[in-house]
Protein backbone atom coordinates (compact mmCIF):
# COMPACT_ATOMS: atom_id res chain seq x y z
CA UNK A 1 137.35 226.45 108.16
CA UNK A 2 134.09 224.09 106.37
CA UNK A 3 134.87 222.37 103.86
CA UNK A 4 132.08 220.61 101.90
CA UNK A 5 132.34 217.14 99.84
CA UNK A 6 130.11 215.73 97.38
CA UNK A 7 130.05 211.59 97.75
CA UNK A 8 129.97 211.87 93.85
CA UNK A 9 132.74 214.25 93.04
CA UNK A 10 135.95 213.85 94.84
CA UNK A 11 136.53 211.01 96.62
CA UNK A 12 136.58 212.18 100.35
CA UNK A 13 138.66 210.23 101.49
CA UNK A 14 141.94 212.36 99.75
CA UNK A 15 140.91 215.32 101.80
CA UNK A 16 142.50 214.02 104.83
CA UNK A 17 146.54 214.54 104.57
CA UNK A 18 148.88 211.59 106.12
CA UNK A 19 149.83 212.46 109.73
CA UNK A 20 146.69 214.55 110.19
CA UNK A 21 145.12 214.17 113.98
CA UNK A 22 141.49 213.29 113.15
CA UNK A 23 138.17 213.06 114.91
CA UNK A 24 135.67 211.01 113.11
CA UNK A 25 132.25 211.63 113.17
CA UNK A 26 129.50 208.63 112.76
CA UNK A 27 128.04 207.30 109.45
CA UNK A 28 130.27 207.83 106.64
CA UNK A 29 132.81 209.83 108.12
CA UNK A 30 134.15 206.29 109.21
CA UNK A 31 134.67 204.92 105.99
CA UNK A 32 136.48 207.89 104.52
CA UNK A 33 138.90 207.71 107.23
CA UNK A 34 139.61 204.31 107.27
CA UNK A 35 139.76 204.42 103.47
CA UNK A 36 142.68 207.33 103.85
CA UNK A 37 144.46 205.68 106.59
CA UNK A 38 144.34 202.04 104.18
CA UNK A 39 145.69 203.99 101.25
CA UNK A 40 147.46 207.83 100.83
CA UNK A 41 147.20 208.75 104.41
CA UNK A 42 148.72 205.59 106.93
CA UNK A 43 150.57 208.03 109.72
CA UNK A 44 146.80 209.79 110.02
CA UNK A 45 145.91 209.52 113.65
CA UNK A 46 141.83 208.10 114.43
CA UNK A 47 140.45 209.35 117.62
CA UNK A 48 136.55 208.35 118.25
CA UNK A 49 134.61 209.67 120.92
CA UNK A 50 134.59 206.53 122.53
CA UNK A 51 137.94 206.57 124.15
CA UNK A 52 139.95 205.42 121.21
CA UNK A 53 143.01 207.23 119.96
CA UNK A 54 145.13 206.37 117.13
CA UNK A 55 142.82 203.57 116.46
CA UNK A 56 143.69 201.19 113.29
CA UNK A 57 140.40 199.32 111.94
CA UNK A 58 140.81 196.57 108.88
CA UNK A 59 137.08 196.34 108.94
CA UNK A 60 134.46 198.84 108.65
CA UNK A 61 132.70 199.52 111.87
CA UNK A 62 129.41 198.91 113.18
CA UNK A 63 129.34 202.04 115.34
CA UNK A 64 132.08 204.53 116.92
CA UNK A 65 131.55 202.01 119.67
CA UNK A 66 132.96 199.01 118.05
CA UNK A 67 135.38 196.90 119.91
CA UNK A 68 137.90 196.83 116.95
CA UNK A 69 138.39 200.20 117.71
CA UNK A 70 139.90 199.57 121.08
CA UNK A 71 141.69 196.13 119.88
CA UNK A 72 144.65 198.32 117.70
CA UNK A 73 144.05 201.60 119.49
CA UNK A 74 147.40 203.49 121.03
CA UNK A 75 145.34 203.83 123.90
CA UNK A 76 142.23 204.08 125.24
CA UNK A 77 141.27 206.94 127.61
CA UNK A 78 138.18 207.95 129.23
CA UNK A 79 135.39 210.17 127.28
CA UNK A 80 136.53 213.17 128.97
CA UNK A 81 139.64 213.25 128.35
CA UNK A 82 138.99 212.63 124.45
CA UNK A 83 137.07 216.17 124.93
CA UNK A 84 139.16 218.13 127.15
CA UNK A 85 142.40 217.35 126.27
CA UNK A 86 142.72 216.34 123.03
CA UNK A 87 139.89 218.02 121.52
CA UNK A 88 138.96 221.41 122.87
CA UNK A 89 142.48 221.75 123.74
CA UNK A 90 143.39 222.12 119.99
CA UNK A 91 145.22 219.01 119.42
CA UNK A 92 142.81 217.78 116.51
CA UNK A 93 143.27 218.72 112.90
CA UNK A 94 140.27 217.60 111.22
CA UNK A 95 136.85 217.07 112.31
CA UNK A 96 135.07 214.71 109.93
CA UNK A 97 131.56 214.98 110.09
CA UNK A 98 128.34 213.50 108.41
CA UNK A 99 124.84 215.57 108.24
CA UNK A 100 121.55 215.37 106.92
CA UNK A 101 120.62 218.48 106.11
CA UNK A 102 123.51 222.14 105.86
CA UNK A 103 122.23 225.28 105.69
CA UNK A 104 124.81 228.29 103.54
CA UNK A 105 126.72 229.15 106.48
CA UNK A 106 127.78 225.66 107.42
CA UNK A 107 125.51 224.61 110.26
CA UNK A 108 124.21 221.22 110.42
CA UNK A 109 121.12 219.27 111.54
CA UNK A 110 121.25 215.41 112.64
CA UNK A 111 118.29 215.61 114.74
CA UNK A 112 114.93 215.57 113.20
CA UNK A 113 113.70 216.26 109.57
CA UNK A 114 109.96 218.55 110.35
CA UNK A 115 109.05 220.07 113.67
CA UNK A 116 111.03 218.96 116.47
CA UNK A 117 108.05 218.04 118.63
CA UNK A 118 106.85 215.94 115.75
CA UNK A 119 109.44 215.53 113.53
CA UNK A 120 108.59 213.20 109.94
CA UNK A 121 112.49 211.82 110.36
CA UNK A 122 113.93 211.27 113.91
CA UNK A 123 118.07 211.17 113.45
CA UNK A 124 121.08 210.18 115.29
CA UNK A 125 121.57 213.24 117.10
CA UNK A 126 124.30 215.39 118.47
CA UNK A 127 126.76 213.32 119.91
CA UNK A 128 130.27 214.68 119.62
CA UNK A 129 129.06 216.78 116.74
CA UNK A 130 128.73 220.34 117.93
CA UNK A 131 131.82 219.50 120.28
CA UNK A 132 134.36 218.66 117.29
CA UNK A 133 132.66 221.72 114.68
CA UNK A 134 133.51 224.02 117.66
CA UNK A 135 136.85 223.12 118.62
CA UNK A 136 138.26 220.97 115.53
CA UNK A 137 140.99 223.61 113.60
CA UNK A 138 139.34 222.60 110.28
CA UNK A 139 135.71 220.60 109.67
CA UNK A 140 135.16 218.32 106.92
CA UNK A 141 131.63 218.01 106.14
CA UNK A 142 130.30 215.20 104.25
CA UNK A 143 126.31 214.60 102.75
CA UNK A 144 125.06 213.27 99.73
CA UNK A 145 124.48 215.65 96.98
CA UNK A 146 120.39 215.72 97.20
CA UNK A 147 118.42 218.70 96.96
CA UNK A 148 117.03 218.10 100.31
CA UNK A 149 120.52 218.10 101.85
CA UNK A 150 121.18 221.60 101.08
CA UNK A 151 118.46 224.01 102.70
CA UNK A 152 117.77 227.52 102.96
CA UNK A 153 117.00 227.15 106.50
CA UNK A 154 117.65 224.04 109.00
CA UNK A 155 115.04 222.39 110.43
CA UNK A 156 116.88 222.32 113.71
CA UNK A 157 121.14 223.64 114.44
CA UNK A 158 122.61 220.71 115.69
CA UNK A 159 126.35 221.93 114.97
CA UNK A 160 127.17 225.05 114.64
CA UNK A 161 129.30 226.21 111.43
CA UNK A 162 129.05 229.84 110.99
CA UNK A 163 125.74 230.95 112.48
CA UNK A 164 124.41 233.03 110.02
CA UNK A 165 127.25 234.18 108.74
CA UNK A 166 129.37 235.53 111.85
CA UNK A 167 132.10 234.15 113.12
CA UNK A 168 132.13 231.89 115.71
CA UNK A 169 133.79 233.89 117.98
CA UNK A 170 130.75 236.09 118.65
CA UNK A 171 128.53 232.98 120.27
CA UNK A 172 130.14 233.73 123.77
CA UNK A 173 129.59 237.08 124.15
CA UNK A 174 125.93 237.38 124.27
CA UNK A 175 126.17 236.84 128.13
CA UNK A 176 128.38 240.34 128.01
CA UNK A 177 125.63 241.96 126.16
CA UNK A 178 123.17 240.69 128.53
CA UNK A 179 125.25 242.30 131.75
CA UNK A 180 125.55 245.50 130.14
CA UNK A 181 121.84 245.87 129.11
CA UNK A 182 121.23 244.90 133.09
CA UNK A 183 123.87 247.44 134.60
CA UNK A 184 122.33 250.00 132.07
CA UNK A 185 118.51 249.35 132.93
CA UNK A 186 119.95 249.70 137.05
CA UNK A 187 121.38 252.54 136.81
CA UNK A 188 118.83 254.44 134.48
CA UNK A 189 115.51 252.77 135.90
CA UNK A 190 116.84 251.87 139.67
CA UNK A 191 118.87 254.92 140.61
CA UNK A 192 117.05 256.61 143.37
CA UNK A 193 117.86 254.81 146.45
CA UNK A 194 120.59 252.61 144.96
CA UNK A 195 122.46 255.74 143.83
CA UNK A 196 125.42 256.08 146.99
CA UNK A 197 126.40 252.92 145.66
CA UNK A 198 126.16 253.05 141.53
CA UNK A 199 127.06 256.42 141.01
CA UNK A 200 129.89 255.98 143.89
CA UNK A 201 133.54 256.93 141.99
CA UNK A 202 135.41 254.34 144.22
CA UNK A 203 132.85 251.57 144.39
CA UNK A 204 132.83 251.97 140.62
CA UNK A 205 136.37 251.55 140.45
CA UNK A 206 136.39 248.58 142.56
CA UNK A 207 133.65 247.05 140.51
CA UNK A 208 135.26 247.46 137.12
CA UNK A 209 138.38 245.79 138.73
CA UNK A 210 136.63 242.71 139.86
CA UNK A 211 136.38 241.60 136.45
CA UNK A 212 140.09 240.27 136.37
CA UNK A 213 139.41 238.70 139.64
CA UNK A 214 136.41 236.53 137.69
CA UNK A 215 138.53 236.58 134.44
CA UNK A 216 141.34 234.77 136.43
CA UNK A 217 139.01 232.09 137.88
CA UNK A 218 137.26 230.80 134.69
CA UNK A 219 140.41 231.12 132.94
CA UNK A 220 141.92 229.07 135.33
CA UNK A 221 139.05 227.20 136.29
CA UNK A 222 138.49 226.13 132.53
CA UNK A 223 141.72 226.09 130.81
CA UNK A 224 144.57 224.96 133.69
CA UNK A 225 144.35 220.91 132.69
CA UNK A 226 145.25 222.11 129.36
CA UNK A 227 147.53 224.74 130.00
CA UNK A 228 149.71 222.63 132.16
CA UNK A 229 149.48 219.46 129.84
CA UNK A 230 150.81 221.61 126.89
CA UNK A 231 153.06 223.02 128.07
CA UNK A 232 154.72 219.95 130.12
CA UNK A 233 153.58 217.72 127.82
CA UNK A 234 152.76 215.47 130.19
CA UNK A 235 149.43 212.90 130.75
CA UNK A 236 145.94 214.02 131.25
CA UNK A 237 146.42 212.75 134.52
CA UNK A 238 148.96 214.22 135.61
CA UNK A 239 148.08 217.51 134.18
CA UNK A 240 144.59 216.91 135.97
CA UNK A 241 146.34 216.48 139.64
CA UNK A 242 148.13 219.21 139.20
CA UNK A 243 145.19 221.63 138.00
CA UNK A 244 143.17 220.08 140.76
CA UNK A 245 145.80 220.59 143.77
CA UNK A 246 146.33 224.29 142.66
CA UNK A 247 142.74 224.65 142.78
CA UNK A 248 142.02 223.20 146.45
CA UNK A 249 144.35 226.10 147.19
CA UNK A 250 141.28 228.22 147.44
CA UNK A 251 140.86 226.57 150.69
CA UNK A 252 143.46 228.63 151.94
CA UNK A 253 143.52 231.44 150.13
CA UNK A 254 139.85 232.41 151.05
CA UNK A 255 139.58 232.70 154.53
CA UNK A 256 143.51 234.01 154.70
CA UNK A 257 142.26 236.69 152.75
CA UNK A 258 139.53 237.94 154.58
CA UNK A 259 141.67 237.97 157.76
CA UNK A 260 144.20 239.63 156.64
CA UNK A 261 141.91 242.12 155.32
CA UNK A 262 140.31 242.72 158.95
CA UNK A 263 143.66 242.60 160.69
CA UNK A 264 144.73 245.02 158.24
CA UNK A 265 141.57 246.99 159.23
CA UNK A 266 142.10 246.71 162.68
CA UNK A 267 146.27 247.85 162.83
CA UNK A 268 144.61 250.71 161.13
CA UNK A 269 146.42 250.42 157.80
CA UNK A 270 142.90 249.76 156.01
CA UNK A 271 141.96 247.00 153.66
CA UNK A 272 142.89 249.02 150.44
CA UNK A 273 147.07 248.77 150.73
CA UNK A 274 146.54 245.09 151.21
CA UNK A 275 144.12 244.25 147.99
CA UNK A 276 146.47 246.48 146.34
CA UNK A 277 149.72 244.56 146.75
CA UNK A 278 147.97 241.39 146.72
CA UNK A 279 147.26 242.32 143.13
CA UNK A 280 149.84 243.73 141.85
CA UNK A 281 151.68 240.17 143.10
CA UNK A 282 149.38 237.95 141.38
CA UNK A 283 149.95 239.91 137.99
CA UNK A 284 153.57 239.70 138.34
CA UNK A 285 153.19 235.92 139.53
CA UNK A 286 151.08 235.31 136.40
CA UNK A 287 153.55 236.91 133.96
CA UNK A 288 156.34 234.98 135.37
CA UNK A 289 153.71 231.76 134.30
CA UNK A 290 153.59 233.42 131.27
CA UNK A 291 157.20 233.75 130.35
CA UNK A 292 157.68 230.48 131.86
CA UNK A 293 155.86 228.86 129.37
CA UNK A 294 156.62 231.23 126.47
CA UNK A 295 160.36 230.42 127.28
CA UNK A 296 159.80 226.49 126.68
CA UNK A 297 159.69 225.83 130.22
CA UNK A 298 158.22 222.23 130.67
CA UNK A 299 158.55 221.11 134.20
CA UNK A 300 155.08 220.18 136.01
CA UNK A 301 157.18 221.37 139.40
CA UNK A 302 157.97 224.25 138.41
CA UNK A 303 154.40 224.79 136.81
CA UNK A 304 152.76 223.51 139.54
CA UNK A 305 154.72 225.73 141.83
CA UNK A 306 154.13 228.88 140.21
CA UNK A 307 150.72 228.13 139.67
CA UNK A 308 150.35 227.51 143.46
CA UNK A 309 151.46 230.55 144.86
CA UNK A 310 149.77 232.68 142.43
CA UNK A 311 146.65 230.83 143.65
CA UNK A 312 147.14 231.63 146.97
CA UNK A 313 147.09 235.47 146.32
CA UNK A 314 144.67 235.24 143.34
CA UNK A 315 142.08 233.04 145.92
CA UNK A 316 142.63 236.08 148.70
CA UNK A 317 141.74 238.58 146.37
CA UNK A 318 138.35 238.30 146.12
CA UNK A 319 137.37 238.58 150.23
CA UNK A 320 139.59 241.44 149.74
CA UNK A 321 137.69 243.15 147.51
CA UNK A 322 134.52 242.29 149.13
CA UNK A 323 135.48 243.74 152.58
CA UNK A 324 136.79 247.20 150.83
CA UNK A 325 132.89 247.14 149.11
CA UNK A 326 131.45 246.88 152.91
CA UNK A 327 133.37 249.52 153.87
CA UNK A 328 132.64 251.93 151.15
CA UNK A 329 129.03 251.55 151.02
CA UNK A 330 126.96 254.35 153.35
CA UNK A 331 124.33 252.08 154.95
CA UNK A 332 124.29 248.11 155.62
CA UNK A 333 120.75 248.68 153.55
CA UNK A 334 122.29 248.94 150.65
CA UNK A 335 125.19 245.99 150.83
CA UNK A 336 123.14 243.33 149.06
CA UNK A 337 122.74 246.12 145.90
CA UNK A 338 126.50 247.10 146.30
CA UNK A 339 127.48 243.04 146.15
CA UNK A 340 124.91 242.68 143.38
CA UNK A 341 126.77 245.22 141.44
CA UNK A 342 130.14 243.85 142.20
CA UNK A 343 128.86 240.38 140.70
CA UNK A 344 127.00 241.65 137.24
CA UNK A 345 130.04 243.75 136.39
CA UNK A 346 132.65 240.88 137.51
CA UNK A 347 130.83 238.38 136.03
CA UNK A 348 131.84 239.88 132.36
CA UNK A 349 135.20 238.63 133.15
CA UNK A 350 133.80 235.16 133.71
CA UNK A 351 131.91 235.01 130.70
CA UNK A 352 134.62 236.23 128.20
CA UNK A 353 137.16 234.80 129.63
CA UNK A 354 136.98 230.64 128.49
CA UNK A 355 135.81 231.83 124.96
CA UNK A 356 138.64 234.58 124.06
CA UNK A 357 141.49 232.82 125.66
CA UNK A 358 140.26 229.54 123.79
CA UNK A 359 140.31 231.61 120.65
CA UNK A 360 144.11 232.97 121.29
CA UNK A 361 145.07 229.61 122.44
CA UNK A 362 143.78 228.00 118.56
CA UNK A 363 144.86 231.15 116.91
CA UNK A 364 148.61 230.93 117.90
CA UNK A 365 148.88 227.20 118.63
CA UNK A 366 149.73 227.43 122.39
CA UNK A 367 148.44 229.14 125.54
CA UNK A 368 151.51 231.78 125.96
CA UNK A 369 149.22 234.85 124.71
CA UNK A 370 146.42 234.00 126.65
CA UNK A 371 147.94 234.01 130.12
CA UNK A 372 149.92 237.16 129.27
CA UNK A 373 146.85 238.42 128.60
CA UNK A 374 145.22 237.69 131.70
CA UNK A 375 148.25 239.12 133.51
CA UNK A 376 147.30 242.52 131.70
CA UNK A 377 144.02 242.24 132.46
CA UNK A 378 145.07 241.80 136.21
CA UNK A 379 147.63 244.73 136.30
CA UNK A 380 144.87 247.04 134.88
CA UNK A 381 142.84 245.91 137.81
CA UNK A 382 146.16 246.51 140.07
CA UNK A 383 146.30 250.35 138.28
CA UNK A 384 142.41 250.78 138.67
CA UNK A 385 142.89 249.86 142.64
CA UNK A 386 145.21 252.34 143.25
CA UNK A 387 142.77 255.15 142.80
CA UNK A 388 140.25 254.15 145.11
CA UNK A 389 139.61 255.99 148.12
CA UNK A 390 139.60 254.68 151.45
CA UNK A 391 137.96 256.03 154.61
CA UNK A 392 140.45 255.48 156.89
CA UNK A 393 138.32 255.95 160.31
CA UNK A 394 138.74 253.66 163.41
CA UNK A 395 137.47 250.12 163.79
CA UNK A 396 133.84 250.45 165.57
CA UNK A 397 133.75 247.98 168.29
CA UNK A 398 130.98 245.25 167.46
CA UNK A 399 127.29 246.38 168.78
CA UNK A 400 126.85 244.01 171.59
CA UNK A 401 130.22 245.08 172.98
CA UNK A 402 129.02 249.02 172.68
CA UNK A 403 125.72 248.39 174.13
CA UNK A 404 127.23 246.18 177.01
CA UNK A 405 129.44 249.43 178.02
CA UNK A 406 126.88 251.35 177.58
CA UNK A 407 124.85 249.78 180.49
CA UNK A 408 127.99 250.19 182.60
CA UNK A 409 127.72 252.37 185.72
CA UNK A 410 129.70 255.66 185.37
């Protein structure tokens, strides 16, 4: 939601309600706030981009950079944190933002007035701007009333309101739309001698199902430091260990995969079985997150223990899937097209995945719907798997070893 104030109609300053978590933009954002906070609104809670959170000015500010700020702070925390946990983990209220120019739809400019290449004004800039209109659950936009202020069309998007119209929700899914037009132009334009391995029923399958493997790893990838420090409630820190120990599981996880894929192979059992199960135990290892969390759960053990041992399946899964590719495609000619494949179509996953599961995470206030959903997403994978077909022929013995026996008398 935009809301838009006119310096000469309502006083701003009673848009902001007491106990209200609010990021405040530069210019006069800051003395709106500080106004509420000195009279109808004392609980409100300041951050800056700075580092300062639950700061308490009695002076107006020369910049979000003052040292005042950090004098009656709560606390001061690094710029990073102010972003990724607090802010685009949907702990902020209100975004309070100035602008120069707004367009209809809510977008803003605070970067040049004219061309950008030779602009008549040069502004402030971004800063934290585009951040807090993306992420903030409700922005507060405030300009004075000129006719220059309001414009038809920006002379340059610094923060993004409504596009032109859309919802923000669409802005992520461009890359999708990108993918598809590229797996459509390969397989129309690029069939001929690539065709064993696009119009191939079980590579197809396996392709389509690598999408949950790349959902999984930017959802976890992006989101886990706020997952875990939700739902624990616990530091930034701490929640940022734990995130960050989970992920170094991959250093396991990978190369156990691919050998238990090839000693799979060689026992003769094939790779498929194993990528199978290994799936199907990662969705149920991810629901159990899920319920974990939806359930009130709160300790970091138990969240970092869950989370741990689903990584170590989840980071298996992907030489897994790889190895079953090899073995499926016809000629070593045409692996590099077969891995291409596996990427483009996987890579939808990745680029959907931070954008809708932020989305569910702000629409419902916690991050219980989005990992349920990514367990779906990985038991659809599990069901896709178990129609693939397998060749289940004998390991060849490597070529130098054939050649060497070869040359063998009798």
């Amino acid at each position: 939601m935009v809301r838009i104030l006119n310096l000469a109609g309502q006083p701003c300053r009673s848009q902001l309600e007491d106990g209200a978590v609010c990021f405040v933009g530069i210019g006069l954002p800051r003395e709106a706030t500080n106004l509420a906070r000195a009279t109808h609104a004392p609980s409100c809670v300041l951050i800056y981009e700075s580092g300062t959170t639950g700061a308490k000015p009695d002076v107006l500010l020369l910049s979000i950079g003052d040292g005042v700020l950090a004098e009656y702070a709560d606390s001061v925390v690094s710029v990073p944190e102010i972003f990724n946990y607090w802010l685009q983990a949907g702990r902020v209220d209100v975004g309070f933002l100035g602008a120069a120019q707004m367009d209809r739809h809510g977008n803003i400019n605070t970067t040049v007035i004219g061309p950008y290449e030779s602009p008549k004004v040069r502004l402030p800039g971004a800063g934290g701007a585009p951040e807090i209109a993306a992420s903030a659950k409700e922005v507060i936009i405030i300009l004075r009333q000129k006719p220059r202020s309001f414009v038809e069309e920006l002379a340059f998007v610094t923060s993004v309101g409504h596009r032109c119209g859309d919802s923000r929700r669409e802005l992520g899914y461009g890359g999708v739309a990108v993918a598809l037009l590229l797996v459509g132009f390969i397989f129309v334009r690029l069939s001929g001698e690539n065709s064993p391995v696009l119009y191939n029923r079980d590579l197809l399958l396996i392709y389509i199902a690598a999408i949950a493997i790349l959902w999984t790893l930017w959802f976890f990838g992006f989101w886990s430091v706020s997952i875990i420090g939700d739902a624990a409630q616990s530091s930034f820190l701490q929640a940022a260990l734990t995130a960050a120990f989970n992920a170094g599981v991959g250093i396991l996880g990978f190369p156990a995969g691919g050998w238990l894929a090839d000693y799979a192979k060689r026992k003769g059992w094939g790779r498929k079985p194993m990528l199978v199960s290994f799936t199907l135990i990662q969705g149920l290892l991810t629901l159990a997150f899920g319920f974990y969390i939806m359930n009130g759960g709160h300790s970091v053990l138990v969240l970092g223990a869950l989370l741990f041992t689903a990584s170590l399946f989840f980071n298996a899964l992907q030489p897994m899937s790889q190895a079953l590719t090899a073995d499926l495609v016809p000629t070593a000619a045409l692996l590099g097209a077969a891995f291409g494949l596996w990427n483009l179509i996987g890579e939808m996953g990745a680029v959907l995945s931070p954008d809708i599961s932020g989305t569910l995470r702000n629409a419902t206030g916690n991050w219980t719907s989005a990992v349920m959903l990514d367990a779906g997403i990985i038991l659809v994978s599990f069901v896709l798997l178990l129609f693939v077909r397998e060749p289940r022929g004998e390991v060849e013995a490597p070529a130098l070893s054939r050649t060497r026996l070869e040359g063998e008398p009798g």
